[in-house]
Protein backbone atom coordinates (compact mmCIF):
# COMPACT_ATOMS: atom_id res chain seq x y z
CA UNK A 1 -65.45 -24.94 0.74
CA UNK A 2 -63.11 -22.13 2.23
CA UNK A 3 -59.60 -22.03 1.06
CA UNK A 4 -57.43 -19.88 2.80
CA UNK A 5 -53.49 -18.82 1.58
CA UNK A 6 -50.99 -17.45 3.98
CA UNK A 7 -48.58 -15.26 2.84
CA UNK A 8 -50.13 -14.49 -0.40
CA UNK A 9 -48.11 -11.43 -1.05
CA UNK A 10 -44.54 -10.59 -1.35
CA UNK A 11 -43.48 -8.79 2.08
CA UNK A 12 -42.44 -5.98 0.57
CA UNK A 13 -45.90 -5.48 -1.09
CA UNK A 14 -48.12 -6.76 1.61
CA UNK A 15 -46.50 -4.01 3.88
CA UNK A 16 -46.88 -1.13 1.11
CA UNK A 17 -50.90 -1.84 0.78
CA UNK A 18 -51.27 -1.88 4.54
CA UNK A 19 -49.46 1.61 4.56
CA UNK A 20 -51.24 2.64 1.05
CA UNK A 21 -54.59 1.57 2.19
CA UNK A 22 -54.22 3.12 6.22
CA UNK A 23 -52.89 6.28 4.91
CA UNK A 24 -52.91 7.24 1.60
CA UNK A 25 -56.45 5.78 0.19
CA UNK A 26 -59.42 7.54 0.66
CA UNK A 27 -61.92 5.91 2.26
CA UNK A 28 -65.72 6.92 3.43
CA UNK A 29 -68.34 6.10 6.53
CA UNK A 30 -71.70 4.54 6.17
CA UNK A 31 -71.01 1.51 4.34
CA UNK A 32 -72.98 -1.52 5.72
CA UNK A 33 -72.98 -5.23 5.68
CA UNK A 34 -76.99 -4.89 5.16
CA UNK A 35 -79.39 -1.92 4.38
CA UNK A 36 -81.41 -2.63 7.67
CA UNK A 37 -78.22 -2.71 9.92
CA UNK A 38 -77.48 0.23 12.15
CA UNK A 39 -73.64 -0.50 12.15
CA UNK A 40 -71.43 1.08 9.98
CA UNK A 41 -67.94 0.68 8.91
CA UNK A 42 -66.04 2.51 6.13
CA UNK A 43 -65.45 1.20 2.52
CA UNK A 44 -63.93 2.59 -0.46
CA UNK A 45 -63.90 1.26 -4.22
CA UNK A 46 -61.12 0.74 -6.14
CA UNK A 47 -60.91 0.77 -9.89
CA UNK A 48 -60.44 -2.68 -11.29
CA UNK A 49 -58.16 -1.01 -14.16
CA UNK A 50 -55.56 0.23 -11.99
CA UNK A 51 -52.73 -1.53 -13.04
CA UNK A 52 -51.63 -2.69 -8.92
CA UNK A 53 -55.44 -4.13 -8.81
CA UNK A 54 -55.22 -5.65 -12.51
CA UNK A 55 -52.09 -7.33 -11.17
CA UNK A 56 -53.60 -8.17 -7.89
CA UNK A 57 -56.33 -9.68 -9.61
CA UNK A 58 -53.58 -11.78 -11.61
CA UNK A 59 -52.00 -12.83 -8.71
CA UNK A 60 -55.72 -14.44 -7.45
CA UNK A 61 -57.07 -15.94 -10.56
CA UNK A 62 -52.95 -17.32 -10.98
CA UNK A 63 -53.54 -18.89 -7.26
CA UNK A 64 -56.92 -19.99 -7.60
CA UNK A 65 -56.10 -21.84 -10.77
CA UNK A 66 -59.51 -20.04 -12.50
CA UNK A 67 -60.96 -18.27 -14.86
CA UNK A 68 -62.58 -15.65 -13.38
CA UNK A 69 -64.73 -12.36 -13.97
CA UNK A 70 -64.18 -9.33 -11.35
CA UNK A 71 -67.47 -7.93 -10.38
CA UNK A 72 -65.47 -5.70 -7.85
CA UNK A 73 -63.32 -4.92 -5.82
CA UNK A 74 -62.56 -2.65 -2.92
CA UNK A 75 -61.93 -2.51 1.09
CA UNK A 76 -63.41 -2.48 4.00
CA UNK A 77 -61.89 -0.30 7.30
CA UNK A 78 -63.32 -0.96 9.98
CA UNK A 79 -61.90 0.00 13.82
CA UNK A 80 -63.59 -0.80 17.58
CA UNK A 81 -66.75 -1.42 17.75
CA UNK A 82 -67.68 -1.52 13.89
CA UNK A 83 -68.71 -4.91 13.81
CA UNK A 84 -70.25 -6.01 10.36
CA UNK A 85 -73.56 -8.37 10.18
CA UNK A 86 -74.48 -11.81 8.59
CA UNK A 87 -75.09 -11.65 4.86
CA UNK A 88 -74.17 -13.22 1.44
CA UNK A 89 -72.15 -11.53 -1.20
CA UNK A 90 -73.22 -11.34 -4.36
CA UNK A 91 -71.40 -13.10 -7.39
CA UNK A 92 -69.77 -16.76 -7.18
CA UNK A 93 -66.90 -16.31 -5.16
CA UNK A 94 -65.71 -13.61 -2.77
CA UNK A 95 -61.97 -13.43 -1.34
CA UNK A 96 -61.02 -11.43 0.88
CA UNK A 97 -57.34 -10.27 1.59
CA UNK A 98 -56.38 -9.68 5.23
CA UNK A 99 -54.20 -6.02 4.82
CA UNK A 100 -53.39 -4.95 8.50
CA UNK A 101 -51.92 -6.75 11.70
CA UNK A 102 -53.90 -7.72 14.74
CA UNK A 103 -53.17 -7.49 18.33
CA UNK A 104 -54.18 -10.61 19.27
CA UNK A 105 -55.87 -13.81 17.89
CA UNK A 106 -59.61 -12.81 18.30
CA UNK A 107 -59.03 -9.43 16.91
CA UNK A 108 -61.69 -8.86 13.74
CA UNK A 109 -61.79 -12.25 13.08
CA UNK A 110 -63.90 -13.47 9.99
CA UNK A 111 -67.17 -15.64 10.48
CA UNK A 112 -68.92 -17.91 8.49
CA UNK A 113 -72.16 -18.83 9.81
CA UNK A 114 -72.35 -22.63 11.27
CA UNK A 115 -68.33 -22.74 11.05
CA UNK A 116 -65.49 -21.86 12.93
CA UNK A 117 -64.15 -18.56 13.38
CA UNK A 118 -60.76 -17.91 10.67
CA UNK A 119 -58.42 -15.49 12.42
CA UNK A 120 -57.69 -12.50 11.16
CA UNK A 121 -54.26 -12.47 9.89
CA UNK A 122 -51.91 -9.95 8.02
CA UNK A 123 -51.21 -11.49 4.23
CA UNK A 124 -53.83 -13.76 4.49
CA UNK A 125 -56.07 -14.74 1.63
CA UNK A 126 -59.44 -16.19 2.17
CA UNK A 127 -61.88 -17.73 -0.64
CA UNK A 128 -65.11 -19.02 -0.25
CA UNK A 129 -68.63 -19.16 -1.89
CA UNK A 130 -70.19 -16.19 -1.87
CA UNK A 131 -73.65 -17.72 -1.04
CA UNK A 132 -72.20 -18.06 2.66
CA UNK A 133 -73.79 -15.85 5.01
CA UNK A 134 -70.74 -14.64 6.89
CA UNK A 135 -69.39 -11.36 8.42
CA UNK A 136 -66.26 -9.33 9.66
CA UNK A 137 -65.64 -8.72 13.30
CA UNK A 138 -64.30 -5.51 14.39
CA UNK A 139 -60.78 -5.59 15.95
CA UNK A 140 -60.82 -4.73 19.69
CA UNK A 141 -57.71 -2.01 19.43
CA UNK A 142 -56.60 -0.53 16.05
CA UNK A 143 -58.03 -1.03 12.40
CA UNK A 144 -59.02 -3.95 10.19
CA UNK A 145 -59.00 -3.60 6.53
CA UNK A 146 -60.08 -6.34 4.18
CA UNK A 147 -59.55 -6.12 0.39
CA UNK A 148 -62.40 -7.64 -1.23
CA UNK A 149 -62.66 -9.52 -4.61
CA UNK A 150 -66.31 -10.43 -5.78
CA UNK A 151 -65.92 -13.06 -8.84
CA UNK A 152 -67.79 -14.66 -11.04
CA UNK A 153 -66.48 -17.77 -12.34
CA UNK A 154 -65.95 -17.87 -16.08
């Protein structure tokens, strides 16, 4: 089952990790959805200890209602014609965190495989089983980055 939140975040945060992660975060080419694939996207990881991911991490177990073990965490950047491919996640549970806008509502939309497309959309968290193949399209103009959350449950 997919559960999706809208307006997880505060504003005032949601707009400071869009800006954070765009500018200020590095992040680094040839990450890939699987070894075989020849597109590639950038990804960086972030440190689970940080105290804004600790509290991030909070704010999901808090909205999930569960106990829950971070495997990792970390985003995905992707621009035009970075497509990702069909795979499953490791863990029990990914979410994924929508960080930037989009132009329009096909932009880097997110795909589970036999379901509908979920648009992508800015302060938008998405949960599902991380057993789903699924995969991230690439917006058509500007950047898409995802934060990503792979649990275990407790």
């Amino acid at each position: 089952m997919v559960k999706i939140f809208d307006n997880w975040l505060d504003t005032d945060l949601s707009q400071f990790l869009e800006s954070y992660f765009l500018y200020n975060f590095p992040h680094f080419y040839g990450h890939k959805s699987n070894d075989d694939d020849e597109s590639c996207f950038y990804n960086s990881e972030l440190n689970p200890h940080d105290s804004l991911n600790h509290f991030l991490f909070y704010k999901l177990k808090k909205t999930l209602k569960l106990k829950l073990h971070l495997e990792r965490m970390y985003i995905n950047v992707q621009h035009s014609g970075m497509d990702g491919s069909f795979h499953k996640d490791d863990g029990d549970l990914t979410c994924l965190y929508m960080v930037t806008k989009t132009r329009d509502e096909e932009d880097g939309s997110f795909v589970i495989e036999g379901s509908d497309k979920t648009r992508f959309v800015q302060n938008r968290l998405i949960c599902f089983d991380a057993n789903k193949t699924h995969k991230g399209l690439a917006p058509k103009k500007g950047v898409r980055i995802t934060l990503a959350f792979k649990c275990r449950k407790s």
